[in-house]
N, C-alpha and C. Protein backbone atom coordinates (compact mmCIF):
# COMPACT_ATOMS: atom_id res chain seq x y z
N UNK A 1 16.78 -20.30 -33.80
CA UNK A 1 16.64 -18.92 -33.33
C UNK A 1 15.19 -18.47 -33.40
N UNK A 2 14.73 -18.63 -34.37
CA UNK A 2 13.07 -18.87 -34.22
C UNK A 2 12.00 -19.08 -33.46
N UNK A 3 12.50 -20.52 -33.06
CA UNK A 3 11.70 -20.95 -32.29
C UNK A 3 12.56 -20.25 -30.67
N UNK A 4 13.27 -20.32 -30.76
CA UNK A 4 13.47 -18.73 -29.17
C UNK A 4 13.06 -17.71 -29.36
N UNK A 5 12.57 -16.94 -30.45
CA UNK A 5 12.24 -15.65 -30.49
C UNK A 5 10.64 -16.06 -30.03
N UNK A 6 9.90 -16.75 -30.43
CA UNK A 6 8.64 -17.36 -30.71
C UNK A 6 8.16 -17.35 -28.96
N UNK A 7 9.09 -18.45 -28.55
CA UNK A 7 8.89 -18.87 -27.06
C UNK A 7 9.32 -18.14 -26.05
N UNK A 8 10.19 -16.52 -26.31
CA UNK A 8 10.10 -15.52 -25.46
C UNK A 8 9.03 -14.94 -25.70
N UNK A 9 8.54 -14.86 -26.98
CA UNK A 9 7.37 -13.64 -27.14
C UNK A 9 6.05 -14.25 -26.45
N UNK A 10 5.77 -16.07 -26.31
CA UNK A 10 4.69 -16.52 -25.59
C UNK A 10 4.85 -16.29 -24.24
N UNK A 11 6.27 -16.39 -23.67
CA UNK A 11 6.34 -16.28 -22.46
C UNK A 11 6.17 -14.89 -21.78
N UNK A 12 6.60 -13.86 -22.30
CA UNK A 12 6.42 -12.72 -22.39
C UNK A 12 4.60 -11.85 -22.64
N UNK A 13 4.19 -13.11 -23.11
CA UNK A 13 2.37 -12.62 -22.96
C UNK A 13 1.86 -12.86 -21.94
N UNK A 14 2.16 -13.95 -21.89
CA UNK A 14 1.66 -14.38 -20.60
C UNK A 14 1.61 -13.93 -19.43
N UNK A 15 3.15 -13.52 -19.06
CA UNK A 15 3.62 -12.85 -18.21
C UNK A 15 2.91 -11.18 -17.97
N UNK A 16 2.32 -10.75 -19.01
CA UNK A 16 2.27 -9.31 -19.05
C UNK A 16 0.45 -9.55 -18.64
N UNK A 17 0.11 -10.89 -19.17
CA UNK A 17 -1.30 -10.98 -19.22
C UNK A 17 -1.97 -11.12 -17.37
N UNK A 18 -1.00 -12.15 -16.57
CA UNK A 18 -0.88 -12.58 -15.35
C UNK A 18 -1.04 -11.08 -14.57
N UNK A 19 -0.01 -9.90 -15.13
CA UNK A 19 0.47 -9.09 -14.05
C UNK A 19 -0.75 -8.09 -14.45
N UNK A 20 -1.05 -7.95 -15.37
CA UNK A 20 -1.83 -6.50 -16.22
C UNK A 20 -3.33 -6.69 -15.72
N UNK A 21 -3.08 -8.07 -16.01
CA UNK A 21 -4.95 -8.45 -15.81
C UNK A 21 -5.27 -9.57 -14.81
N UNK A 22 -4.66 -9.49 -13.74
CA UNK A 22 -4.83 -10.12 -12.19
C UNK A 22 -5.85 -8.74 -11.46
N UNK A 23 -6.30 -10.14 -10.85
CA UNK A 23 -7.17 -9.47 -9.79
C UNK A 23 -7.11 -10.38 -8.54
N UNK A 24 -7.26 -9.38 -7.52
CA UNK A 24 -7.02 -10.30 -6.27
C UNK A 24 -8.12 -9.82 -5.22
N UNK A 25 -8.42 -10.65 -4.38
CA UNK A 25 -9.19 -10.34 -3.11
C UNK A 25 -9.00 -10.12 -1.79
N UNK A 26 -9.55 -9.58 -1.14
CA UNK A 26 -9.53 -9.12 0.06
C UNK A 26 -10.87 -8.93 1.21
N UNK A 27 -9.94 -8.35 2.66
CA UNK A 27 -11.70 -8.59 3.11
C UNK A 27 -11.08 -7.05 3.69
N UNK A 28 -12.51 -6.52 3.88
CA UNK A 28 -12.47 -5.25 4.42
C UNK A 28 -13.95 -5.40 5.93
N UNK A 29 -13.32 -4.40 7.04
CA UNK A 29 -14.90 -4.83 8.23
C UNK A 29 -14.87 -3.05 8.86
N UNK A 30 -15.81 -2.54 8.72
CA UNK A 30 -16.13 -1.58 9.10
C UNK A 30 -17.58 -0.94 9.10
N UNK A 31 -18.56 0.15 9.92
CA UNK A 31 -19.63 0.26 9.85
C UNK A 31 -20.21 0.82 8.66
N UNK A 32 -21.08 0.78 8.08
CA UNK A 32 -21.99 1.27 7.01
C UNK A 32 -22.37 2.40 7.27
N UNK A 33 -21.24 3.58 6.51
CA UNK A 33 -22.12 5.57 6.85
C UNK A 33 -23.43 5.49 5.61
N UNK A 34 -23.20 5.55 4.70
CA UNK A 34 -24.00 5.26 3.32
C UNK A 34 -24.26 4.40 2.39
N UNK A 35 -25.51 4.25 2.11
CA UNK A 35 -26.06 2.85 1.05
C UNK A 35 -26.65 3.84 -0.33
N UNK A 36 -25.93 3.84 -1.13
CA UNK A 36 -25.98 4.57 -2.52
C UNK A 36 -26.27 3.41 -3.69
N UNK A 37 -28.36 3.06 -3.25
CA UNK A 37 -28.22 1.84 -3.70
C UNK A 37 -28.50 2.00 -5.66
N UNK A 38 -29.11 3.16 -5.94
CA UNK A 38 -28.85 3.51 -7.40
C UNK A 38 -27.39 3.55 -8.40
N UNK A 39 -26.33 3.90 -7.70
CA UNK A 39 -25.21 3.33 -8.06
C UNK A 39 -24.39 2.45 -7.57
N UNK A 40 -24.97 1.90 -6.60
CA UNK A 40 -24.83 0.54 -5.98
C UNK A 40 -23.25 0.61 -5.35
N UNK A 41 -23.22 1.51 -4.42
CA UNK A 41 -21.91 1.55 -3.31
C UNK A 41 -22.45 1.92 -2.80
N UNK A 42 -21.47 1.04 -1.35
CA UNK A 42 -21.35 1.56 -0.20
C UNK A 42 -20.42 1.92 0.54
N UNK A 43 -20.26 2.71 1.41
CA UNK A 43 -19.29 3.56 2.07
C UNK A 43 -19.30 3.36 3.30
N UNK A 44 -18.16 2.89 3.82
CA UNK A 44 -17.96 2.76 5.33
C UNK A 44 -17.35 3.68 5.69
N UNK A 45 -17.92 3.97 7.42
CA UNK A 45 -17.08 5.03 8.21
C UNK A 45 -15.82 6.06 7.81
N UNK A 46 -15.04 4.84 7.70
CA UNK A 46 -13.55 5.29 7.26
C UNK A 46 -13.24 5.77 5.89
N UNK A 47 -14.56 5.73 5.09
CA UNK A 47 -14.10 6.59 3.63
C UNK A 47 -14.42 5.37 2.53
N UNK A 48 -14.27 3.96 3.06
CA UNK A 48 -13.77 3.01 1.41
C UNK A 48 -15.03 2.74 1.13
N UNK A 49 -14.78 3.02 -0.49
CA UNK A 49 -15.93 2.53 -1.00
C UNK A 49 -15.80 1.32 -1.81
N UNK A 50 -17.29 0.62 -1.40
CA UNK A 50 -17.33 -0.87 -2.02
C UNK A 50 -18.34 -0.81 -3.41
N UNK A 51 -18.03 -1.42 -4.48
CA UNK A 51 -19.45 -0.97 -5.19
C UNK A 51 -19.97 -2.53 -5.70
N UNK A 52 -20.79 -2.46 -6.10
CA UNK A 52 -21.75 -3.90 -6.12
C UNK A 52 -21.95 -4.16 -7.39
N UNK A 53 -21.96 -5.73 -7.91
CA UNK A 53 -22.82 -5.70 -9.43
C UNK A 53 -24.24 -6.74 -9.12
N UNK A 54 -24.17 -6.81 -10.24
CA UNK A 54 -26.01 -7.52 -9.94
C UNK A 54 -25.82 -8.91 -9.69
N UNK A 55 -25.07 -9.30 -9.42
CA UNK A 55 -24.44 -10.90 -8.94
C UNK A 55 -24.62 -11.14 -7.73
N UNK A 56 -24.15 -9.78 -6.78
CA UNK A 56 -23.74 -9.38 -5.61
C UNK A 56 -25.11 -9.36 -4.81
N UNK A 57 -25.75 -9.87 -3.88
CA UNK A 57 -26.89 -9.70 -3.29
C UNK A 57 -26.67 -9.22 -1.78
N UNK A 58 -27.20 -8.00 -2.07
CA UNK A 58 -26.87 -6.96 -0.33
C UNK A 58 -28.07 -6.97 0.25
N UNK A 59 -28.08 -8.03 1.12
CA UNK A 59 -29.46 -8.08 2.22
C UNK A 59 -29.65 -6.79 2.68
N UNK A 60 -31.12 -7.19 2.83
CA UNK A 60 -31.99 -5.76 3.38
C UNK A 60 -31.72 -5.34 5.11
N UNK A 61 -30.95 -6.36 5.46
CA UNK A 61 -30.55 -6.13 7.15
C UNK A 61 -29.38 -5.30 6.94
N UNK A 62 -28.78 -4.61 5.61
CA UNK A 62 -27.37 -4.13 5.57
C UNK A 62 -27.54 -2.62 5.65
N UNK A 63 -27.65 -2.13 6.34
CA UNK A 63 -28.08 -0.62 6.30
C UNK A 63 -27.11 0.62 6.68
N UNK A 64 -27.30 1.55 6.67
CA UNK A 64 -26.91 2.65 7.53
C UNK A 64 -26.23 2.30 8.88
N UNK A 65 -25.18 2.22 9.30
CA UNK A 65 -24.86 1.57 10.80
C UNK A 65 -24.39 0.45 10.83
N UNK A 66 -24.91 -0.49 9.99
CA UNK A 66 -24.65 -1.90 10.10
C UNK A 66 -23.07 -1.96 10.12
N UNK A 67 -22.97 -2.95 11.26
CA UNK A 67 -21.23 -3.52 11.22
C UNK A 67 -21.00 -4.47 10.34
N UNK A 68 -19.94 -4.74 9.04
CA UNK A 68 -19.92 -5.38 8.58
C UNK A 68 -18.51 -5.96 7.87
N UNK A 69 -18.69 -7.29 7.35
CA UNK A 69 -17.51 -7.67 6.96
C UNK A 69 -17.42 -8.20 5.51
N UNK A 70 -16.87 -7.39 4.43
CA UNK A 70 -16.67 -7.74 3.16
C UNK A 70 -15.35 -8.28 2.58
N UNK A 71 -15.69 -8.76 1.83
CA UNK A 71 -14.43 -9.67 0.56
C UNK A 71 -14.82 -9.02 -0.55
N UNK A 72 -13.79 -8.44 -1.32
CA UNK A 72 -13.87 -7.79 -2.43
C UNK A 72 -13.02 -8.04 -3.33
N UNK A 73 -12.96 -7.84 -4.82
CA UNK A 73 -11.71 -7.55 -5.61
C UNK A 73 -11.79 -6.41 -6.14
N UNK A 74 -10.49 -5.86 -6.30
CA UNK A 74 -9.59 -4.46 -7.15
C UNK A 74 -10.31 -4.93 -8.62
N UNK A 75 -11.01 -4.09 -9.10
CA UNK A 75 -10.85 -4.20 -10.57
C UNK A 75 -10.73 -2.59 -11.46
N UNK A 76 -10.56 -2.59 -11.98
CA UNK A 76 -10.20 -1.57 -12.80
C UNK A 76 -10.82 -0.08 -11.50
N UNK A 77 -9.98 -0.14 -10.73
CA UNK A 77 -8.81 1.02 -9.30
C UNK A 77 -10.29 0.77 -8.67
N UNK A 78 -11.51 0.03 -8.46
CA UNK A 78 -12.14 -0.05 -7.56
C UNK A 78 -12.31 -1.09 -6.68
N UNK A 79 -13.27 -1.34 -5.66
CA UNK A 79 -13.47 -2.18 -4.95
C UNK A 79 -14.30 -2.68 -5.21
N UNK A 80 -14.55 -4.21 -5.68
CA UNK A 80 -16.23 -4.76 -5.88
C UNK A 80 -16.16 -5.54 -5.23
N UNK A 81 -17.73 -5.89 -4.79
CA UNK A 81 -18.18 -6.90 -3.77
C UNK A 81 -18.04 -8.10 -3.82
N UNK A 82 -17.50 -8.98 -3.72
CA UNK A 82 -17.89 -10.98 -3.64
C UNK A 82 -18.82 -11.08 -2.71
N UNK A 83 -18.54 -10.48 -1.37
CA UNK A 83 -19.54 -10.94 -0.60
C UNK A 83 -19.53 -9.86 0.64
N UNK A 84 -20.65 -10.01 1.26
CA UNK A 84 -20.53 -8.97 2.43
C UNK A 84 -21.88 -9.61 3.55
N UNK A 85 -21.72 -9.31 4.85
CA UNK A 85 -21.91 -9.63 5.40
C UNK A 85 -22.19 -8.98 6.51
N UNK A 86 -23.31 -9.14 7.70
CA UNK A 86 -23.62 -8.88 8.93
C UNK A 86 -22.50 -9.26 10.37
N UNK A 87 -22.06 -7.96 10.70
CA UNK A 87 -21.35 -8.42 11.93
C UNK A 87 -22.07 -8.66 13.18
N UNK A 88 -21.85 -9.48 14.54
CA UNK A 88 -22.80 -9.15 15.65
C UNK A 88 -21.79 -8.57 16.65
């Protein structure tokens, strides 16, 4: 009985650890209204904001206007950058 109480409670971490503390990715493509590069987001047309860490390198061709196409992950209810990119 033990060792079942034991091996629900591992399975049961795990499980809570997978769902609680997953993160997943995505791509988002829309034009660039604002570059808020002191707190390091940016805001497309449609409202979403992406925000950046210092990993994240946002070329200087990414501006105001620019069409573009990002991959991001959800982390704690925001959007951060993996990568972003120039549309033509």
């Amino acid at each position: 009985m033990k060792r079942m109480t034991v091996a629900v409670a591992v399975v049961l971490a795990l499980f809570v650890t997978v769902v609680v503390g997953s993160v997943w990715a995505a791509d988002v493509a829309g034009t660039i209204k604002v570059i808020q590069t002191q707190e390091r987001v940016l805001t497309l047309d449609d409202g979403t904001q992406l925000y950046w860490t210092e990993q994240v390198q946002v070329a200087p061709e990414i501006k105001a206007g620019s069409k573009v196409k990002a991959t991001y992950e959800s982390k704690d209810g925001k959007m951060v950058l993996k990568k972003i990119e120039v549309v033509k």
